[in-house]
Protein backbone atom coordinates (compact mmCIF):
# COMPACT_ATOMS: atom_id res chain seq x y z
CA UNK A 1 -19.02 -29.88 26.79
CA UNK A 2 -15.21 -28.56 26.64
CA UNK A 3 -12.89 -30.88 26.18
CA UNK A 4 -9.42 -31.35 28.42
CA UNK A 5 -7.68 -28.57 26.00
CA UNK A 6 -10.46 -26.25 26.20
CA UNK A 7 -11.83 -23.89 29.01
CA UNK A 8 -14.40 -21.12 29.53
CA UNK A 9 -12.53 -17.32 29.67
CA UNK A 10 -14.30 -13.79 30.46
CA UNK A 11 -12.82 -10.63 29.10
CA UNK A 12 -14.44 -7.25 30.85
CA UNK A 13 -15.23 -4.51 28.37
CA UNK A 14 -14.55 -1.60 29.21
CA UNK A 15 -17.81 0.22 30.60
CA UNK A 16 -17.02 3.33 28.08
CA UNK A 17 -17.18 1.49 24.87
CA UNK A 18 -20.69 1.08 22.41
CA UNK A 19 -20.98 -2.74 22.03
CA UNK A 20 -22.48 -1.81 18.80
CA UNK A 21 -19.35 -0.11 17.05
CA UNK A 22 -17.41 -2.96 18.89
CA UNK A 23 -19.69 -5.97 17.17
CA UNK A 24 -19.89 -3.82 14.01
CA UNK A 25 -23.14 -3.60 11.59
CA UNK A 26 -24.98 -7.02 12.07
CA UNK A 27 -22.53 -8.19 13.65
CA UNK A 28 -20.22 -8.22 11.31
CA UNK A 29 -16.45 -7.69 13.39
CA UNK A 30 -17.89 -10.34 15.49
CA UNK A 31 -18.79 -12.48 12.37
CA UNK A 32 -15.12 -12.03 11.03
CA UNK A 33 -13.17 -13.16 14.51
CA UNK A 34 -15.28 -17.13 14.94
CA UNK A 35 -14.93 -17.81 11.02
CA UNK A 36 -11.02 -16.74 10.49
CA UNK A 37 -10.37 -18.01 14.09
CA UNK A 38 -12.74 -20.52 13.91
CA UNK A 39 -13.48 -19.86 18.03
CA UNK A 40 -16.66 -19.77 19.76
CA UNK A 41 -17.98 -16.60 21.80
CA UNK A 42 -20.56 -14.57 23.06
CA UNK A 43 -20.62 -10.97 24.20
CA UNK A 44 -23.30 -10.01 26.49
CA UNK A 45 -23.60 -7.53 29.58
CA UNK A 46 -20.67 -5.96 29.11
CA UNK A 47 -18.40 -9.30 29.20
CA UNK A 48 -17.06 -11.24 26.58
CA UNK A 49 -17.26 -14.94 27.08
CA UNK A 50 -14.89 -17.44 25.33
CA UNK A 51 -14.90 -21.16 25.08
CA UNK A 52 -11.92 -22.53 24.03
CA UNK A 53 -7.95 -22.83 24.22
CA UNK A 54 -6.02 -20.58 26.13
CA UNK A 55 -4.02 -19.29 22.90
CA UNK A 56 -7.01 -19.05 20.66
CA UNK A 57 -8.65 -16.67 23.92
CA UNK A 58 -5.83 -14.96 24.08
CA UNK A 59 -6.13 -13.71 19.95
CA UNK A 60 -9.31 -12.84 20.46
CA UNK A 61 -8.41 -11.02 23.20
CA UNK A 62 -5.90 -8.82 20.85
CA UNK A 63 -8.23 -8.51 18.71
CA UNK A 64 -11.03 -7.04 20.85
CA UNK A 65 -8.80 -4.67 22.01
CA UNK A 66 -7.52 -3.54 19.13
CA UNK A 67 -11.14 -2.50 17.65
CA UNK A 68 -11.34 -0.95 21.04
CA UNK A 69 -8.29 1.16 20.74
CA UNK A 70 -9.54 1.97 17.18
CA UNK A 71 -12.95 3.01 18.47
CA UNK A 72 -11.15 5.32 20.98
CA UNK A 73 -9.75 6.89 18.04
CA UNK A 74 -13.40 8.21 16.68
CA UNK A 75 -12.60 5.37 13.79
CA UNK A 76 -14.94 2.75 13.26
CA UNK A 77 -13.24 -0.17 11.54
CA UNK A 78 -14.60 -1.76 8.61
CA UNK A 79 -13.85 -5.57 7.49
CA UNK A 80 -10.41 -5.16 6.18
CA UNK A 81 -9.27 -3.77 9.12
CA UNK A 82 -10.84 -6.15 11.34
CA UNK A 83 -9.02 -8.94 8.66
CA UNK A 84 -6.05 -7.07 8.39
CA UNK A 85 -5.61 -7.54 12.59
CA UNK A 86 -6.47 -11.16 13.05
CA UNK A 87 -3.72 -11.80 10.04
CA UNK A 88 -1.09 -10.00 12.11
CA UNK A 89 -2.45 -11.65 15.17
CA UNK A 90 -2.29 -15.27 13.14
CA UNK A 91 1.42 -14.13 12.30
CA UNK A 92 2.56 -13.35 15.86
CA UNK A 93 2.73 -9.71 15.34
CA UNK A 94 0.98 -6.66 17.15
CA UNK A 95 -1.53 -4.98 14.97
CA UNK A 96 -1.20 -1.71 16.30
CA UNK A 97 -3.73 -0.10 13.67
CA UNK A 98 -4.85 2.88 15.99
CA UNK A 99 -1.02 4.08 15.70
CA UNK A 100 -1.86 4.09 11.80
CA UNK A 101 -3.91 6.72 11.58
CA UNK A 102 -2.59 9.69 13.12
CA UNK A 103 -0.48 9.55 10.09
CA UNK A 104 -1.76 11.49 7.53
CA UNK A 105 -0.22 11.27 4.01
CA UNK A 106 -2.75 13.73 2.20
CA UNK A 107 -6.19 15.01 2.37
CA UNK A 108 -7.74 14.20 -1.27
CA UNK A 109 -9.59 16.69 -3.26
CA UNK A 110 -13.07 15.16 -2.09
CA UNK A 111 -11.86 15.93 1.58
CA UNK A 112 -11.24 12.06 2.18
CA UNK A 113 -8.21 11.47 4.23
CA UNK A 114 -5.08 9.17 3.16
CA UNK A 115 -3.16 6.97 5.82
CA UNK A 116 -1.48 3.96 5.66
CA UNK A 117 -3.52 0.68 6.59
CA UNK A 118 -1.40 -1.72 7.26
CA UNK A 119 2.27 -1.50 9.54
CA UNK A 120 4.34 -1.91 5.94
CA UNK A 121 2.66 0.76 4.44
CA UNK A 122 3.67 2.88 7.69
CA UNK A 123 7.03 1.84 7.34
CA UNK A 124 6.69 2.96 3.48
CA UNK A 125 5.46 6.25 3.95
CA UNK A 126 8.15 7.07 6.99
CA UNK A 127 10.75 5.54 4.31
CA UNK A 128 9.70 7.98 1.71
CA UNK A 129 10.21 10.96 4.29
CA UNK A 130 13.36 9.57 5.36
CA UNK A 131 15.04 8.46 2.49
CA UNK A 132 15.78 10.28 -0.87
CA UNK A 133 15.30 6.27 -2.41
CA UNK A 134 12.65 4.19 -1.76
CA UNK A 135 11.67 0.51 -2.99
CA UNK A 136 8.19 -0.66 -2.46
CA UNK A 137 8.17 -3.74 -3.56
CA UNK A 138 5.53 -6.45 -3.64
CA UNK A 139 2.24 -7.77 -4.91
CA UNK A 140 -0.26 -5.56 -6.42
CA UNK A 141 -3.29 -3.70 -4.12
CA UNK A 142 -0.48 -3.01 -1.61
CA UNK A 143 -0.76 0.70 -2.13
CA UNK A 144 2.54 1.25 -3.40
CA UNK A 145 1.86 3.16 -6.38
CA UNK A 146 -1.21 5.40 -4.79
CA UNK A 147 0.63 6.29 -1.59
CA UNK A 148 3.47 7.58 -3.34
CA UNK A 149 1.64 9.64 -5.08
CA UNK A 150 0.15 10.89 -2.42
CA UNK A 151 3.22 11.53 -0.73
CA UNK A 152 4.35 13.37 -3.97
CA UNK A 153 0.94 15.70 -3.96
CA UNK A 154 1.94 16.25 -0.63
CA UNK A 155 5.32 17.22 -0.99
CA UNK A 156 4.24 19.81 -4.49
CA UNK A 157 1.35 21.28 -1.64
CA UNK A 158 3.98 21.88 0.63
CA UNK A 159 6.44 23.83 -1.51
CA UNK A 160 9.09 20.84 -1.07
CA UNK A 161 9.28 19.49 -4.52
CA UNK A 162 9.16 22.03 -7.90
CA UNK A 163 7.93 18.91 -9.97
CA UNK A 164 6.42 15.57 -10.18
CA UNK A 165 7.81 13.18 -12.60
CA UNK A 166 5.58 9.59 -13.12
CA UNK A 167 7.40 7.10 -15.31
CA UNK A 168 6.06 3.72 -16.52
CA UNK A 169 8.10 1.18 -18.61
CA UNK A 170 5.54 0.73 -21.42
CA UNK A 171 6.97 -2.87 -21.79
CA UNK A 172 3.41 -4.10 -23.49
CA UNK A 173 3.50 -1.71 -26.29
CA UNK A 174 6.91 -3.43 -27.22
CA UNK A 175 7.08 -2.98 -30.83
CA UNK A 176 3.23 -3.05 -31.50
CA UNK A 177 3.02 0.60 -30.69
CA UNK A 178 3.16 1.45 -33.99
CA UNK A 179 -0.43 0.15 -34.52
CA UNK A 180 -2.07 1.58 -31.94
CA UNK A 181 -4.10 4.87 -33.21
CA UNK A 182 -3.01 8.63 -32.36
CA UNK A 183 0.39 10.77 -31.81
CA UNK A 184 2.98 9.14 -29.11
CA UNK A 185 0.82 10.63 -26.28
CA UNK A 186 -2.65 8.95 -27.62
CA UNK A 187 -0.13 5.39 -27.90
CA UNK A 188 1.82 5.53 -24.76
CA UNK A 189 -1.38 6.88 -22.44
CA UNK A 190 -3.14 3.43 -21.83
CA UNK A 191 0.23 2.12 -20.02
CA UNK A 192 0.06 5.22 -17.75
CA UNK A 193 -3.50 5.49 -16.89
CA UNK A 194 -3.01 4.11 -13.50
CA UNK A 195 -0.78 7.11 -12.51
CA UNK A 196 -3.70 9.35 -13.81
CA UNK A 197 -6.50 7.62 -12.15
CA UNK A 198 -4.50 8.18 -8.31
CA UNK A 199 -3.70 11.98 -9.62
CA UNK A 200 -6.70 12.32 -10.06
CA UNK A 201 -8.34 11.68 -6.88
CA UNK A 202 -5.62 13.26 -5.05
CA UNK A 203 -6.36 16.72 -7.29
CA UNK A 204 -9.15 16.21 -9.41
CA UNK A 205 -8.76 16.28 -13.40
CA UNK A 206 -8.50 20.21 -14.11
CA UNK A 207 -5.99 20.49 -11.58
CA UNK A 208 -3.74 17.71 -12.65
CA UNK A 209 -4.37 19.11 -16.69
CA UNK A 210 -3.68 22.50 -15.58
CA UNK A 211 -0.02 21.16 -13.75
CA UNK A 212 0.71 18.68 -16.93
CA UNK A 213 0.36 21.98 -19.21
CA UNK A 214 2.79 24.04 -16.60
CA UNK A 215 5.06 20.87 -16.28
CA UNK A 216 4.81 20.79 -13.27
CA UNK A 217 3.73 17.55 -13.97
CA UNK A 218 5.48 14.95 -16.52
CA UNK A 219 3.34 11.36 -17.10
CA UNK A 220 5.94 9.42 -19.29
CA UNK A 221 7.35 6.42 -20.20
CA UNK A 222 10.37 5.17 -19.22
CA UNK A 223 12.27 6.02 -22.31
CA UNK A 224 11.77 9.56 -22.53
CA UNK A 225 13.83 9.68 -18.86
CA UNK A 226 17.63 9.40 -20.67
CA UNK A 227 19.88 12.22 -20.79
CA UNK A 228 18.18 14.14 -18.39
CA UNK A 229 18.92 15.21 -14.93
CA UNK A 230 16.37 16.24 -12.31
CA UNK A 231 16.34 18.80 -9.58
CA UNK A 232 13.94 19.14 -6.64
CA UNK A 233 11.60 16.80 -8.47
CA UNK A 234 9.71 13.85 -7.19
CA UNK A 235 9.91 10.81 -9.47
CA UNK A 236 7.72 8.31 -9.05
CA UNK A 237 8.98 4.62 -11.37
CA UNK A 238 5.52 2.88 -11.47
CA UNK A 239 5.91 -1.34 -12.90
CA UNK A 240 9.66 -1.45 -12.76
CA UNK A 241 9.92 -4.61 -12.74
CA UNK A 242 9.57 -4.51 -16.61
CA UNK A 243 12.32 -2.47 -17.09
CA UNK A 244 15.96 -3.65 -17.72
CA UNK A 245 18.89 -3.68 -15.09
CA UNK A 246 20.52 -0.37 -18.20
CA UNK A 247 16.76 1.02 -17.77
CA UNK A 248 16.64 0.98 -14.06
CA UNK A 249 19.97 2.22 -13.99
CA UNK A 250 19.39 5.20 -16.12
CA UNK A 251 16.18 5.99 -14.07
CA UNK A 252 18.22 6.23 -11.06
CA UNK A 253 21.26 8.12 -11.98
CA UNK A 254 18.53 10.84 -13.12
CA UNK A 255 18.19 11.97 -9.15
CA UNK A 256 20.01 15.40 -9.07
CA UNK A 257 19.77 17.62 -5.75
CA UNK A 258 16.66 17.83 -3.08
CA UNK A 259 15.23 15.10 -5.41
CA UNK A 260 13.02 11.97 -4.72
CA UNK A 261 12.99 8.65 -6.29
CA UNK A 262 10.34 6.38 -5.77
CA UNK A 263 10.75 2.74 -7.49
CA UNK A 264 7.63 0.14 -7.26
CA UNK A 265 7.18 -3.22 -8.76
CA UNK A 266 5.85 -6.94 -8.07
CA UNK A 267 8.72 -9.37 -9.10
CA UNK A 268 6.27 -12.04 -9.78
CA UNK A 269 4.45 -10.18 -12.67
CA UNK A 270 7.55 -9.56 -14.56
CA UNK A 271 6.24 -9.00 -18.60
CA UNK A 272 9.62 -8.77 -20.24
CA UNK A 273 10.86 -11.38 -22.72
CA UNK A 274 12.33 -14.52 -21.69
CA UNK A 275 16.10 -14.66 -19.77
CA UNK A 276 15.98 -10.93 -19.85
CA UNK A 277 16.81 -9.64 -16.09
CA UNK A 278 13.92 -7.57 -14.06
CA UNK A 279 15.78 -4.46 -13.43
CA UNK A 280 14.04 -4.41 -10.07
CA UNK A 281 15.72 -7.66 -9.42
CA UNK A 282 18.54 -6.47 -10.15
CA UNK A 283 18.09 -3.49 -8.48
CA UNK A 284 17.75 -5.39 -5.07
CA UNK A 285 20.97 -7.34 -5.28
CA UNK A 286 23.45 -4.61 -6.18
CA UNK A 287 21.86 -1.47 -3.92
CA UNK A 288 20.35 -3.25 -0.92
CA UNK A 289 23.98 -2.60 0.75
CA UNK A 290 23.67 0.79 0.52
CA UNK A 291 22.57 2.50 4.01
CA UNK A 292 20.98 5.58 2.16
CA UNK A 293 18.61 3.40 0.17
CA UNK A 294 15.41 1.98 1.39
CA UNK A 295 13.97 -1.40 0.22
CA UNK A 296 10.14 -1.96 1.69
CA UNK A 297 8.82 -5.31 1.09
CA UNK A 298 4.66 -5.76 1.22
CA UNK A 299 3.40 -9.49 0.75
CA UNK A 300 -0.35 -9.94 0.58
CA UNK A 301 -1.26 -9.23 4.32
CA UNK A 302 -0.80 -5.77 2.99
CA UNK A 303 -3.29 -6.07 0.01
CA UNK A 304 -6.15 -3.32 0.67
CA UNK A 305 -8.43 -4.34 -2.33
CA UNK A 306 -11.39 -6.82 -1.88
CA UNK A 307 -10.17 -9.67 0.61
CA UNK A 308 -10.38 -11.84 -2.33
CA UNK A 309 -7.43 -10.38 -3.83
CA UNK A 310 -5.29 -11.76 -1.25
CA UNK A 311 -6.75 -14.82 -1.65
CA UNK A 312 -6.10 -14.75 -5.58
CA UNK A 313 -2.46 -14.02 -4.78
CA UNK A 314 -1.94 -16.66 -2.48
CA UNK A 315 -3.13 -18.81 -4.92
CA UNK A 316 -1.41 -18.41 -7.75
CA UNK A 317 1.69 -18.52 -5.14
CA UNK A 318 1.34 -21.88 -4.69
């Protein structure tokens, strides 16, 4: 029986849409909406049937029609999308996905298309384009890192860009680089192996080798980034918050013309020693003024990894 707060609502489904792609494989979309929501409903003969509050109806009812909008798009959602809506929905905010994916970043080398997931990344992506500085900035599994690379592949594809330039503080090594085996390539490699791995897919191995031996391509850590100056390039600074306020300074003032900088970073896994400043931190409270600089911030709504990350970060939040 429904209590005083509670009543019985029907939502019509549109006729044109396969209940099936709607409900997702055994039932899974369906599944996801009662145990985040925790609602009660049924769809059957083309109407969905809610018991419940008004508000709680009207989420689902966002919801729904989102996957439907999605569906209309020839793009079946899978769980994280169907999360990733009900936590903008639970936030007061308009998914929108569909929108998402008519923007294409970059087609990978195994054909797979890359476009932002969530509305931050969007607004990442568009900042990228826009502006010739970019902050991402946030927890990791937002896609910082791999999207700007992928903008960067784009931009080399496209004739826009002459080089790529990747750049990792390699703030672990500290001073126990000397003991780890091989030249200063072999040592500094494990710190930038993430950079390789999203290269990788965007290009596959013998392309990115055959660009790192034409330099079209530089991998390297922070360090080796002083006294130079770069022109059309693309420079991607992956983990800046372990470099220093001097470090992050340098790395900026290395922009010459038709360049790109692209700095990323989660302030809450800073590695350096203790009392020294994040120069991402820093970063934030001298340039976020500027009008020709972009700051994005992603929390962990925007985390596309297993939904457990999200809940990992949330909990070490606390």
């Amino acid at each position: 029986m429904l209590t005083k707060e509670e009543s019985k609502f029907t939502l019509t489904i549109p006729s044109s849409t396969d209940l099936r792609n709607l409900q997702g494989v055994n039932n899974q979309n369906i599944k996801i909406i009662k145990d985040l929501l925790n609602v009660n409903f049924t769809i059957r003969n083309g109407e969905l049937i809610f018991n419940g509050s008004k508000n709680n109806f009207d989420k689902v009812k966002i919801i729904i029609n989102e996957i439907i909008e999605l569906l209309n798009s020839d793009y079946k959602p899978k769980k994280s999308d169907v999360r990733y809506i009900i936590q903008m929905v639970n936030h007061g905010e308009k998914p929108h996905l569909h929108k998402l994916l008519n923007k294409k970043v970059v087609i990978t080398a195994k054909k797979k298309v890359i476009t932002p997931k969530t509305l931050h990344q969007k607004e990442y992506v568009d900042a990228i384009d826009k502006f010739d500085i970019t902050f991402g900035i946030g927890p990791a599994g937002t896609g910082k890192t791999y999207l700007a690379v992928a903008k960067a592949v784009n931009y080399l594809r496209d004739n826009i860009i002459k080089k790529l330039v990747l750049v990792r503080p390699a703030v672990e090594a500290g001073e126990k680089i000397g003991f780890l085996p091989g030249d200063i390539k072999e040592k500094v490699n494990p710190y930038l192996r993430p950079l390789y791995d999203a290269l990788y897919e965007m290009l596959t191995p013998s392309k990115v080798e055959n660009l790192i031996s034409k330099n079209v391509i530089e991998i390297i850590p922070l360090a080796f980034m002083r006294g130079r100056s770069l022109n059309d390039s693309f420079i991607i600074m992956d983990e800046a918050q372990n470099s220093t306020p001097d470090q992050m300074k340098m790395l900026l003032t290395r922009m010459g013309f038709g360049s790109k900088i692209i700095v990323t970073g989660d302030i809450t896994q800073v590695d350096l020693p203790d009392k020294q400043e994040s120069g991402l931190v820093n970063a934030e409270k001298k340039l976020s003024h500027i009008d020709d600089i972009a700051f994005i911030f992603f929390s962990r709504i925007d985390v596309v990894r297993h939904s457990l990350v999200q809940k990992i970060i949330k909990a070490y939040k606390n």
